[in-house]
C-alpha atoms as a PDB file:
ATOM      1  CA  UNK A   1     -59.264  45.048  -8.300  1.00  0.00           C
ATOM      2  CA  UNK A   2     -55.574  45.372  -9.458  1.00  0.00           C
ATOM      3  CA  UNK A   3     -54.567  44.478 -12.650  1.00  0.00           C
ATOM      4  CA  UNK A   4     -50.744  45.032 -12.002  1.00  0.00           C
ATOM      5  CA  UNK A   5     -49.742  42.188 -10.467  1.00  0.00           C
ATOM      6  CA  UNK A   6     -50.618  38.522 -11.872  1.00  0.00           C
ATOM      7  CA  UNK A   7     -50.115  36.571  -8.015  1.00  0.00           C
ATOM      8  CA  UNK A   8     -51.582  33.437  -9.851  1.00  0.00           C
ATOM      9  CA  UNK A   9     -48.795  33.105 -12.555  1.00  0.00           C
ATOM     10  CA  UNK A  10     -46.132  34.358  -9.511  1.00  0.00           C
ATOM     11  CA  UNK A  11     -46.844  31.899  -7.701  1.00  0.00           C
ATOM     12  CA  UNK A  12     -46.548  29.147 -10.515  1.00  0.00           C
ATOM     13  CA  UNK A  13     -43.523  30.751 -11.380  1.00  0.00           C
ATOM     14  CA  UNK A  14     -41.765  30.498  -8.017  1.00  0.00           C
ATOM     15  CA  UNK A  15     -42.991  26.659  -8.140  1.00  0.00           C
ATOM     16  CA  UNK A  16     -41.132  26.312 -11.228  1.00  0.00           C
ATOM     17  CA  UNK A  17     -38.515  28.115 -10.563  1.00  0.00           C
ATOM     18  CA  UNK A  18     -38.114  25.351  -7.410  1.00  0.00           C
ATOM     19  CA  UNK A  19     -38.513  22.187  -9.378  1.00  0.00           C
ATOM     20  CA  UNK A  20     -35.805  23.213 -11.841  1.00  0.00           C
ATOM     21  CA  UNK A  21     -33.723  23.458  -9.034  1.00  0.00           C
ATOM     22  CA  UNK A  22     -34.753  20.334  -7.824  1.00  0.00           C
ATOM     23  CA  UNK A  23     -34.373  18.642 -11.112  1.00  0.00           C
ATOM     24  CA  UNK A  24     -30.850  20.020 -11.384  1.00  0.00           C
ATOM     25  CA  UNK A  25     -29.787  18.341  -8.173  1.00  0.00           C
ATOM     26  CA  UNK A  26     -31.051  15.068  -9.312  1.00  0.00           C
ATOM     27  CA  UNK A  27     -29.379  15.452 -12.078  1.00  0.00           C
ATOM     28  CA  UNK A  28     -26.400  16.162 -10.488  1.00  0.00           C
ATOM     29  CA  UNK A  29     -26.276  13.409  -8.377  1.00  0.00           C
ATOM     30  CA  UNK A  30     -27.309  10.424 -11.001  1.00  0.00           C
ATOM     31  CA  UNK A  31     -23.701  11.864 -13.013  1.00  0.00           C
ATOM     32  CA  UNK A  32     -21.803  11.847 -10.277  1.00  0.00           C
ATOM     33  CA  UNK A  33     -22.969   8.803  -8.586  1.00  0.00           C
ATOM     34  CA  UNK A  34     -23.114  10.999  -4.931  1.00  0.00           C
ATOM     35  CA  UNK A  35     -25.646  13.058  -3.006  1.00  0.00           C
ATOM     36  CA  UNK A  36     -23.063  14.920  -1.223  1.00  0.00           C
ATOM     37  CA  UNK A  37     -21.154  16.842  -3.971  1.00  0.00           C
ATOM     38  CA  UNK A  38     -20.175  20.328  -2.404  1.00  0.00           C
ATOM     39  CA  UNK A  39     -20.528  21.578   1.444  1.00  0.00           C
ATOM     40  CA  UNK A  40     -23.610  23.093   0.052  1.00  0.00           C
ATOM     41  CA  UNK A  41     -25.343  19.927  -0.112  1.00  0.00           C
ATOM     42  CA  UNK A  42     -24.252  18.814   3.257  1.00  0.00           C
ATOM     43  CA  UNK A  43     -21.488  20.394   5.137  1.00  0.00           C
ATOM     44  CA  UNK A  44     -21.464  17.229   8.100  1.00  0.00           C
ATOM     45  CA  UNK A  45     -21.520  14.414   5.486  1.00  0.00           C
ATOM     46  CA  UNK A  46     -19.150  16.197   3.603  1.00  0.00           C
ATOM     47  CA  UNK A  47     -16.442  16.408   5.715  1.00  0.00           C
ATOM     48  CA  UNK A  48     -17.378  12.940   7.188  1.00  0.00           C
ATOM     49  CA  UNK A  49     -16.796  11.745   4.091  1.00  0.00           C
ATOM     50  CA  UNK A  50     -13.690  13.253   2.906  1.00  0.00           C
ATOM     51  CA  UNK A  51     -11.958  12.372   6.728  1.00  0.00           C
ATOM     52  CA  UNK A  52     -12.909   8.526   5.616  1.00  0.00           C
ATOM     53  CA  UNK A  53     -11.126   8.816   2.497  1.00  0.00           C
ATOM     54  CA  UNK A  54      -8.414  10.341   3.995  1.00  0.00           C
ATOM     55  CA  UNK A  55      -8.040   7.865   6.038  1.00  0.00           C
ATOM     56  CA  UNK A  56      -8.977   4.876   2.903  1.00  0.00           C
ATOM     57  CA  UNK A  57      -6.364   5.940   0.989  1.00  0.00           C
ATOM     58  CA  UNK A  58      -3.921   5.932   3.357  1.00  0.00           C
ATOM     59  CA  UNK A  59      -5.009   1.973   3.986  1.00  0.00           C
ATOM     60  CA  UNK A  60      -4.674   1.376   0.404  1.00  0.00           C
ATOM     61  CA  UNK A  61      -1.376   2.709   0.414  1.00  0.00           C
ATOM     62  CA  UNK A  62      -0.476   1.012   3.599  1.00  0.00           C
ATOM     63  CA  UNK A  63      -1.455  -2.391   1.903  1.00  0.00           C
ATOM     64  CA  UNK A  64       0.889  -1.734  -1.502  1.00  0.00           C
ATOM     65  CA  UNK A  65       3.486  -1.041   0.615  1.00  0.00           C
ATOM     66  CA  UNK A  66       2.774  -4.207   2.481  1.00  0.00           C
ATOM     67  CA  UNK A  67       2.546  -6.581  -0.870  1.00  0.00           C
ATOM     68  CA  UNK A  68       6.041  -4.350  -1.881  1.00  0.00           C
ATOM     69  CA  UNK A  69       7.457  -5.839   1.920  1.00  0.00           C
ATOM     70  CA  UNK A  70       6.320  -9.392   0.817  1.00  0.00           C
ATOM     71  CA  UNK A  71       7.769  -8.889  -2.575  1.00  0.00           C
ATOM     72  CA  UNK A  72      11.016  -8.050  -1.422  1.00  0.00           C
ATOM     73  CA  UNK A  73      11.612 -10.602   1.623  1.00  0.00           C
ATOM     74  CA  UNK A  74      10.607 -13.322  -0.755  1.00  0.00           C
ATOM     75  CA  UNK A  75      13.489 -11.762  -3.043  1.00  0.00           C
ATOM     76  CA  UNK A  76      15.857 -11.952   0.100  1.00  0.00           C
ATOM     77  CA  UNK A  77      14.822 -15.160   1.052  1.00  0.00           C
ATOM     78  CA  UNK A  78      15.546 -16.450  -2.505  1.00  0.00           C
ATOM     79  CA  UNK A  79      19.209 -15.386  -1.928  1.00  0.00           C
ATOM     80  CA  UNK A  80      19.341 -16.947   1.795  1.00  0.00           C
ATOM     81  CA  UNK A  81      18.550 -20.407   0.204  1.00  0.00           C
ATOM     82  CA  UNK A  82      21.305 -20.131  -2.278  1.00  0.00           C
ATOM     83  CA  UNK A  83      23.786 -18.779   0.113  1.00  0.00           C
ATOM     84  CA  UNK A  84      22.997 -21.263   3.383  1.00  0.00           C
ATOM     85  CA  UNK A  85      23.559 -24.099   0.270  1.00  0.00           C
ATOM     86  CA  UNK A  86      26.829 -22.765  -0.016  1.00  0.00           C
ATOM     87  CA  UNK A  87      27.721 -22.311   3.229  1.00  0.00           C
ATOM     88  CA  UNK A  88      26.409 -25.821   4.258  1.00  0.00           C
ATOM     89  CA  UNK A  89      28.944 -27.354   1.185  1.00  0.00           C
ATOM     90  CA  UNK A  90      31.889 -24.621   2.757  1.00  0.00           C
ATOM     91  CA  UNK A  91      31.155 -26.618   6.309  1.00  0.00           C
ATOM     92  CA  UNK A  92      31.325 -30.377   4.102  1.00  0.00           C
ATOM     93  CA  UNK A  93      34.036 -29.399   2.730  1.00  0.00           C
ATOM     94  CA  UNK A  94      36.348 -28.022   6.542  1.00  0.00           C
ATOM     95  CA  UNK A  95      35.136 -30.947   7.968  1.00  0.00           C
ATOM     96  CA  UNK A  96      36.149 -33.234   5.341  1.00  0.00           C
ATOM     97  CA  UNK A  97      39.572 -31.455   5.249  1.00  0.00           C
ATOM     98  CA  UNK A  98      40.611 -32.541   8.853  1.00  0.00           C
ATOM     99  CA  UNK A  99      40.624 -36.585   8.530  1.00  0.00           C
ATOM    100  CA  UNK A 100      44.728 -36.351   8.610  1.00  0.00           C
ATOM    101  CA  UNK A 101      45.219 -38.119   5.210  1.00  0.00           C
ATOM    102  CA  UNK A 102      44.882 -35.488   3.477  1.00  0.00           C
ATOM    103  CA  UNK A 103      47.872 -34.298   0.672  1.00  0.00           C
ATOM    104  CA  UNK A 104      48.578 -30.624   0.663  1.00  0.00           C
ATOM    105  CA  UNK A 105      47.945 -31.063  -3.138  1.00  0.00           C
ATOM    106  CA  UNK A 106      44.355 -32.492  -1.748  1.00  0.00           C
ATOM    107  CA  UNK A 107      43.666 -29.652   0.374  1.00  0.00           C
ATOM    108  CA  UNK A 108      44.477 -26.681  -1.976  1.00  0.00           C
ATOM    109  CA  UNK A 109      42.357 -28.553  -4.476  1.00  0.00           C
ATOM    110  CA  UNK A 110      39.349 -28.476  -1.657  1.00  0.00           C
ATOM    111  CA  UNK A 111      40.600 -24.976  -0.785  1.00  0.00           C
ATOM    112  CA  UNK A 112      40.095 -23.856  -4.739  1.00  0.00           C
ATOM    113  CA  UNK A 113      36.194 -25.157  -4.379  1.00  0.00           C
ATOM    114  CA  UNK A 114      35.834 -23.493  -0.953  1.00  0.00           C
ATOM    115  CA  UNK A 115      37.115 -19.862  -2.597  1.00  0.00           C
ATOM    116  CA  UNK A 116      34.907 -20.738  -5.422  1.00  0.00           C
ATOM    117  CA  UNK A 117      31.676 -20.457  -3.613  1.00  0.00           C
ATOM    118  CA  UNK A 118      32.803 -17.786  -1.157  1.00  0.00           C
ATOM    119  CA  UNK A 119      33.009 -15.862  -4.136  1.00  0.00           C
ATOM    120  CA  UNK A 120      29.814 -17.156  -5.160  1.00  0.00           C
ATOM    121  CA  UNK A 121      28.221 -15.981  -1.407  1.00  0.00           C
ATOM    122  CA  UNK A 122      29.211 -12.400  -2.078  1.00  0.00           C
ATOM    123  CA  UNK A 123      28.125 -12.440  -5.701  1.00  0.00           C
ATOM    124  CA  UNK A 124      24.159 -13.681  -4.465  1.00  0.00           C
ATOM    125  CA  UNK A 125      24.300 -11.713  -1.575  1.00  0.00           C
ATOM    126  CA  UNK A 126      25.567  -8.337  -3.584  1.00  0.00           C
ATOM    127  CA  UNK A 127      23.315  -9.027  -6.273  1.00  0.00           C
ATOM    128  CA  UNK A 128      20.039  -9.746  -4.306  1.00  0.00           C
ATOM    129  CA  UNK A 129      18.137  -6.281  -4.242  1.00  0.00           C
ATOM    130  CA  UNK A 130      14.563  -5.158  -4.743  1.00  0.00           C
ATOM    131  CA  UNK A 131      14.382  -1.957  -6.877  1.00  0.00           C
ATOM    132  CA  UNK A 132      17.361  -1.514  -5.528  1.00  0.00           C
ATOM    133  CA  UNK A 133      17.391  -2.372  -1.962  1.00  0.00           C
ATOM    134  CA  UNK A 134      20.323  -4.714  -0.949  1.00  0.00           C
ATOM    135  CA  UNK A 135      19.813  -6.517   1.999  1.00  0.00           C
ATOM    136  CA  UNK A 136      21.740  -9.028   2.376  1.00  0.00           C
ATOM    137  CA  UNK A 137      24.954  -7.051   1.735  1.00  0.00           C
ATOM    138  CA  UNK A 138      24.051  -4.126   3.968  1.00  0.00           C
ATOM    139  CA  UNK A 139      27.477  -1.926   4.304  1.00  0.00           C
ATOM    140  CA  UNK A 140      28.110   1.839   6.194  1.00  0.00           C
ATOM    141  CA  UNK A 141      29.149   5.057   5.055  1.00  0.00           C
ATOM    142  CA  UNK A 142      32.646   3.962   5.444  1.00  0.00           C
ATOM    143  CA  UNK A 143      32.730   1.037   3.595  1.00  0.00           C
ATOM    144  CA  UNK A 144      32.464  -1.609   6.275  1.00  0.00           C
ATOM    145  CA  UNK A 145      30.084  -4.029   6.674  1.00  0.00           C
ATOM    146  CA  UNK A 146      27.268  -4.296  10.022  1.00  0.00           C
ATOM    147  CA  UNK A 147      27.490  -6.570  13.009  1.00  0.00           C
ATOM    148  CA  UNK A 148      24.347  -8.936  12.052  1.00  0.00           C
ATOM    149  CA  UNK A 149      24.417  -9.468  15.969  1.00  0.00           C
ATOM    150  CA  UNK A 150      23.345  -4.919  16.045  1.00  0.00           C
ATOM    151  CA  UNK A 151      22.335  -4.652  12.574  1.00  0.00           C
ATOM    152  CA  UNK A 152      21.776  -0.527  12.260  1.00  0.00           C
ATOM    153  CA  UNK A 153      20.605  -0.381   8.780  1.00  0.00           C
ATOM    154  CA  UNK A 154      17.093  -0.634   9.188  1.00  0.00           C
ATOM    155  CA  UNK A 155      14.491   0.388   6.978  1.00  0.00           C
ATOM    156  CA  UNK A 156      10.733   1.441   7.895  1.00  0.00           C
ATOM    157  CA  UNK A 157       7.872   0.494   5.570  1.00  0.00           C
ATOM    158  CA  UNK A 158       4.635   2.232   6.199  1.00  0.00           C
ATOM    159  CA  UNK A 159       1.782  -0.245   6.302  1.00  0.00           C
ATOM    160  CA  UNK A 160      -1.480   1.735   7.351  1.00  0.00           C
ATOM    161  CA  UNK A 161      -0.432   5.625   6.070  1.00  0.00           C
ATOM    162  CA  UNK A 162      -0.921   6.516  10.500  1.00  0.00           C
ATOM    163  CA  UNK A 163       1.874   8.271  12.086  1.00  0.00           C
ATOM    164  CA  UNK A 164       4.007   5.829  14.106  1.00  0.00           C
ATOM    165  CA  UNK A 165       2.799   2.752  12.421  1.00  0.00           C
ATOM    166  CA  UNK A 166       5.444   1.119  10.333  1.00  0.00           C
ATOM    167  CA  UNK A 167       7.118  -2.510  10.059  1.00  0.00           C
ATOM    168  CA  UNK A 168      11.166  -1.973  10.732  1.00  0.00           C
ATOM    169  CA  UNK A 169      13.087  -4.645   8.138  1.00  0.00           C
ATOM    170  CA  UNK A 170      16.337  -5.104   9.286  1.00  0.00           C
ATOM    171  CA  UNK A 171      19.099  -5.305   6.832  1.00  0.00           C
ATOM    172  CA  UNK A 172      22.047  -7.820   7.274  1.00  0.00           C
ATOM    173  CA  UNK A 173      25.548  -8.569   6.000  1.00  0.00           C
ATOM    174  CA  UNK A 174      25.452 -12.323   4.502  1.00  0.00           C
ATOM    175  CA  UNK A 175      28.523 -12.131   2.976  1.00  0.00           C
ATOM    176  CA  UNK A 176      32.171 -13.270   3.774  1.00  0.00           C
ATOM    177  CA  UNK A 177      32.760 -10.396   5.693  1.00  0.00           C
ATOM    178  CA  UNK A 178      30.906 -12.209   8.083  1.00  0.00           C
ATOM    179  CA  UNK A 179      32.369 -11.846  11.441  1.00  0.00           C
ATOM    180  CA  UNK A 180      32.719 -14.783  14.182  1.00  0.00           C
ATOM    181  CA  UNK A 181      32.612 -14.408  17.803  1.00  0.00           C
ATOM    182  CA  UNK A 182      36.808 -14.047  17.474  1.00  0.00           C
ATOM    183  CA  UNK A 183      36.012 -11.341  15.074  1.00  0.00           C
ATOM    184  CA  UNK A 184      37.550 -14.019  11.954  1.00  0.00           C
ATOM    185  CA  UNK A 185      35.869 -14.044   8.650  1.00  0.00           C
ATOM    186  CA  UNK A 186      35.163 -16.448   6.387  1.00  0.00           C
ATOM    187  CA  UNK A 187      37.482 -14.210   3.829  1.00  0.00           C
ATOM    188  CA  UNK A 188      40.087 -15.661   5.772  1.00  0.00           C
ATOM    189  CA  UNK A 189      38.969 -19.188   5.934  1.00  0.00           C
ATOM    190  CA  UNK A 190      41.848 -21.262   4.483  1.00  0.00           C
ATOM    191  CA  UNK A 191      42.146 -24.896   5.149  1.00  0.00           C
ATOM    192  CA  UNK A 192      45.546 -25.221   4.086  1.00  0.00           C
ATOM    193  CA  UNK A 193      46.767 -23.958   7.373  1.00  0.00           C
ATOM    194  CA  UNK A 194      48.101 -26.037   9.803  1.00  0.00           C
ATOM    195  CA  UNK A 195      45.437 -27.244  12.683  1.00  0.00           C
ATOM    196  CA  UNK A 196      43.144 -24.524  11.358  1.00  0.00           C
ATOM    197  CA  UNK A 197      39.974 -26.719  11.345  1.00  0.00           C
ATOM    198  CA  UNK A 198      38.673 -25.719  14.712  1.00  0.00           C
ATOM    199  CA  UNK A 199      38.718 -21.760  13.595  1.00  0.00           C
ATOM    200  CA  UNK A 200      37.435 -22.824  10.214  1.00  0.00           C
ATOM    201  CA  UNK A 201      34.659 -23.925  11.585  1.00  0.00           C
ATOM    202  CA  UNK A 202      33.930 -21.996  14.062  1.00  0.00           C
ATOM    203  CA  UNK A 203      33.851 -19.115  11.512  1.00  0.00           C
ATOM    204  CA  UNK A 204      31.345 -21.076   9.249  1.00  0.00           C
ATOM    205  CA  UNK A 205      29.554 -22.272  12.010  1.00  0.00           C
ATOM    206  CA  UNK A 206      28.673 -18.294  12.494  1.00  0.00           C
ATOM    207  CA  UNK A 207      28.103 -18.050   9.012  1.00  0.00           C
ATOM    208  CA  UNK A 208      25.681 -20.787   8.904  1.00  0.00           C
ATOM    209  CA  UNK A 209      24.002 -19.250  12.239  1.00  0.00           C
ATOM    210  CA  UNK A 210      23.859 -15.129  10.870  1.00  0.00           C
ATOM    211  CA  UNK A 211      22.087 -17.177   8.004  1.00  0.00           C
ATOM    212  CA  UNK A 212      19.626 -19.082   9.265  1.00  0.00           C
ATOM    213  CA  UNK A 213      18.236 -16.108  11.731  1.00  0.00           C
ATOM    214  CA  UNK A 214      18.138 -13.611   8.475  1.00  0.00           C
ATOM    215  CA  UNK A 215      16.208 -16.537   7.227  1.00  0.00           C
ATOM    216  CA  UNK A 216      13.741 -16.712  10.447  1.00  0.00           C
ATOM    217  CA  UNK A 217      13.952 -12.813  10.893  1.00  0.00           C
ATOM    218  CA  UNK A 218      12.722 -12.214   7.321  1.00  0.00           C
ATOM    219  CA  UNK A 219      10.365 -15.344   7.476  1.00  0.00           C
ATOM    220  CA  UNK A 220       8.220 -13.956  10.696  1.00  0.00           C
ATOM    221  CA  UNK A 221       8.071 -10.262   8.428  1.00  0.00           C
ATOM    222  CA  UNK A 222       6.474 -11.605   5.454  1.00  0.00           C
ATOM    223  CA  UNK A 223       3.903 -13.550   7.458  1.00  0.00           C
ATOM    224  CA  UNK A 224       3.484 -10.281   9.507  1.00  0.00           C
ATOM    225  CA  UNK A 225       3.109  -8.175   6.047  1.00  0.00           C
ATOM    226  CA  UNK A 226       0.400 -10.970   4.656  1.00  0.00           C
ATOM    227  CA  UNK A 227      -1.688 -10.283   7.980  1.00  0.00           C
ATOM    228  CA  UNK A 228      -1.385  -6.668   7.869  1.00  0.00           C
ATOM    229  CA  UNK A 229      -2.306  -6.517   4.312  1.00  0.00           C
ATOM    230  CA  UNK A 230      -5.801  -8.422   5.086  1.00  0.00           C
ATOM    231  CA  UNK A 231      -6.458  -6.660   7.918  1.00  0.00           C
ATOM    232  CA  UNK A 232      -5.969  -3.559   6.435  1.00  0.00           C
ATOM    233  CA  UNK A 233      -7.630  -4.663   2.894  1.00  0.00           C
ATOM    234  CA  UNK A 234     -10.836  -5.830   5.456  1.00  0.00           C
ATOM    235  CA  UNK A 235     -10.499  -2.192   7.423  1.00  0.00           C
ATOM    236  CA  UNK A 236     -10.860  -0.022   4.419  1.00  0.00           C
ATOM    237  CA  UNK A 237     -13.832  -2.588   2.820  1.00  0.00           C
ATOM    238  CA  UNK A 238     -15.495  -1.383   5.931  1.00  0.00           C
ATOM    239  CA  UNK A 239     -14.848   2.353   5.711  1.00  0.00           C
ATOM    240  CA  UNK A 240     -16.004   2.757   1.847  1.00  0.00           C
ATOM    241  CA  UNK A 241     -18.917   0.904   3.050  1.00  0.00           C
ATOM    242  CA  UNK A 242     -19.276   3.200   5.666  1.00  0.00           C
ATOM    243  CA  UNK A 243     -18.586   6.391   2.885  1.00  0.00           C
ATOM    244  CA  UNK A 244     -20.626   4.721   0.738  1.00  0.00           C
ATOM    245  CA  UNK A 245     -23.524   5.292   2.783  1.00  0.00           C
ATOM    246  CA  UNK A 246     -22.274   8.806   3.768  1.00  0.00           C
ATOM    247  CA  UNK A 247     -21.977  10.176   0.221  1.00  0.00           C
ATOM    248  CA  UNK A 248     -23.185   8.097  -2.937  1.00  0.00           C
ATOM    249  CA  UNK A 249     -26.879   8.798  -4.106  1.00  0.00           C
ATOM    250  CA  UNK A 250     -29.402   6.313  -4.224  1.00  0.00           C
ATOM    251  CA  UNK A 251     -29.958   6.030  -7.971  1.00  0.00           C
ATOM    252  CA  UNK A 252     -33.381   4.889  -7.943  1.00  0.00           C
ATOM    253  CA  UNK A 253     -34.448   7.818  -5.674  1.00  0.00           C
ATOM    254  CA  UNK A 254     -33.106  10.608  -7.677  1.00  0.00           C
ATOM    255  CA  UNK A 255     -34.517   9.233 -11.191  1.00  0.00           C
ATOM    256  CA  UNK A 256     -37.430   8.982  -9.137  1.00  0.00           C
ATOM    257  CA  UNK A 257     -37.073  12.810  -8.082  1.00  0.00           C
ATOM    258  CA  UNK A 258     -35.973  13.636 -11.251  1.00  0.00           C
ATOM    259  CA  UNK A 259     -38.989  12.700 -13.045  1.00  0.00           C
ATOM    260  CA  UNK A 260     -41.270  13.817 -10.715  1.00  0.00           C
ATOM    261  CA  UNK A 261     -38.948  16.923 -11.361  1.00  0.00           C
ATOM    262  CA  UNK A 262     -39.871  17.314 -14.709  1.00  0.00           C
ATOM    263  CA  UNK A 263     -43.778  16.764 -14.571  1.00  0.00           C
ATOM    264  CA  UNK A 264     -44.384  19.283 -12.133  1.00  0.00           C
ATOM    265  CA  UNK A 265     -42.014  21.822 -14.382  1.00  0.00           C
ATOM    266  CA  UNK A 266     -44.001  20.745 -17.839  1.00  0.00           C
ATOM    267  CA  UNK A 267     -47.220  21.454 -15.434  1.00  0.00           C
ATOM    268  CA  UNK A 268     -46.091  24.569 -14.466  1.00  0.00           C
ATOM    269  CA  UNK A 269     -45.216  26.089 -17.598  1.00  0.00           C
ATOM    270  CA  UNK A 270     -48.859  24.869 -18.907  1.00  0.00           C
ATOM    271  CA  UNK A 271     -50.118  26.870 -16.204  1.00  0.00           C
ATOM    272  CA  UNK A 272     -48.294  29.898 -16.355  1.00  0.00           C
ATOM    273  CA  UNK A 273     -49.930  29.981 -20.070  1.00  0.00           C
ATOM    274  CA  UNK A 274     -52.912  30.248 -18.635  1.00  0.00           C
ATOM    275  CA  UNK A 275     -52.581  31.962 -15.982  1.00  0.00           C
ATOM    276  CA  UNK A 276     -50.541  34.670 -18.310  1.00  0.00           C
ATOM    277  CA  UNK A 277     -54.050  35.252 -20.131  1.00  0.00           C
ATOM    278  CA  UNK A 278     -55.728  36.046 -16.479  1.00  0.00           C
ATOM    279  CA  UNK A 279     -55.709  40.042 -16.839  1.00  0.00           C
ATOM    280  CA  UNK A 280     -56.295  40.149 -20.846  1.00  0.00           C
ATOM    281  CA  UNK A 281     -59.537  37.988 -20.005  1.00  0.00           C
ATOM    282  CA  UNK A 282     -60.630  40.076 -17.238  1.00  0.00           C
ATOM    283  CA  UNK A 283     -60.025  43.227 -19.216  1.00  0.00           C
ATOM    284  CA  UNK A 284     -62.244  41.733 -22.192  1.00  0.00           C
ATOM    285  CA  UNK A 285     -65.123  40.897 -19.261  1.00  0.00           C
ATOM    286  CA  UNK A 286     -64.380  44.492 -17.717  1.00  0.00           C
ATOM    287  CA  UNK A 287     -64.871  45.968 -21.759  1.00  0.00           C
ATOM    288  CA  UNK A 288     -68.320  44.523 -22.093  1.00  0.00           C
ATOM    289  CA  UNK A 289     -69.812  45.911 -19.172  1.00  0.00           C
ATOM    290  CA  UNK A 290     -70.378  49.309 -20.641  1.00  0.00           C
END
């Protein structure tokens, strides 16, 4: 018989040891809310897991930057109205000026209202930004303003955070540097001149047209932005549900394995008492036997 080694007490021992272990998991996992918290716990999962959110986030960016796009086309349409009122009261006004019985007194007087809201065109269309972003008054390096026909100033809003997939919004030049197909302005509409109504209006018949498709270019991008942003809302619903099920703990499980836990370690500890006293109580049986 060997008295060296208690294997009884060992062995509850090594069972403790393994439900404190156990117990610390659970415990783990009911504070953090998930069952996968290192590559320990379970490397696959884990970078399962972290690939959706990756690719979450980026969805949840995607869909700011789509409300942002909304945001700032209803901005630019805002202007548009204002400015397509004015130009529609510009075109009133040339047609009105060509009925012969006009005074030159009567036509600078018309001419005064028509520089009035020119000036008020460039003021709206200067003026109407988003955190900054003009685009109604979109001008080059140089100065100059774009050809709305081959608009180049473009920008690109990302609306799902993938390579490659971004919305391009055009910016355009709705002011009265304007250019007609005779490459006249409305900066050099002037009524006063002498059987100038036909270039008049064919410059704020232009006008009127660069207007209107800004209007219809920017309309179809903010219904295009309110689509993306529910489909991509509904796409990342579906991936945390699918991470979700990858990663968070099932509460009831781990209080369950947490309790069960801490039974078996106040039951082991109650028997590693007695299973301490093993070789004192075979020594006091081996000390009567003489």
């Amino acid at each position: 018989m060997r008295l060296s080694h208690n294997l009884a007490s060992l062995n509850i021992y090594y069972a403790y040891t393994k439900n404190i272990n156990n117990q610390s998991i659970a415990l783990n996992r009911l504070t953090s809310g998930k069952k996968v918290n290192s590559s320990l716990d379970d490397p696959d999962a884990l970078s399962k897991s972290e690939k959706l959110n990756m690719q979450i986030r980026g969805l949840q960016a995607g869909a700011r930057n789509s409300q942002d796009g909304v945001s700032m086309l209803q901005t630019a349409e805002g202007g548009l109205s204002n400015i397509s009122d004015d130009l529609q009261r510009i075109r009133e006004l040339v047609v009105s000026s060509g009925n012969g019985t006009l005074t030159d007194n009567d036509k600078k007087n018309i001419q005064m209202e028509i520089d009035q809201l020119k000036q008020n065109i460039n003021e709206i269309a200067n003026n109407t930004e988003f955190n900054g972003v003009k685009l109604l008054s979109a001008n080059s390096t140089d100065g100059s303003y774009y050809n709305n026909s081959n608009p180049t100033s473009n920008i690109a809003a990302s609306v799902s955070g993938d390579v490659g997939d971004t919305v391009t919004i055009p910016r355009f030049n709705i002011t009265t540097a304007m250019q007609d197909s005779n490459g006249n302005t409305l900066e050099n509409l002037d009524i006063t001149k002498e059987n100038s109504v036909d270039e008049n209006l064919n410059s704020i018949d232009s006008a009127i047209k660069d207007a209107i498709h800004a209007r219809s270019v920017y309309g179809g991008l903010e219904n295009r932005f309110n689509t993306t942003y529910n489909n991509t809302n509904e796409i990342s619903d579906k991936l945390e549900e699918t991470g979700s099920d990858l990663s968070d703990a099932d509460i009831a499980s781990e209080i369950m394995e947490y309790s069960k836990s801490g039974i078996l370690i106040s039951a082991g500890i109650a028997m590693m008492a007695q299973t301490n006293k093993f070789p004192q109580d075979i020594l006091n049986i081996l000390s009567r036997i003489k």
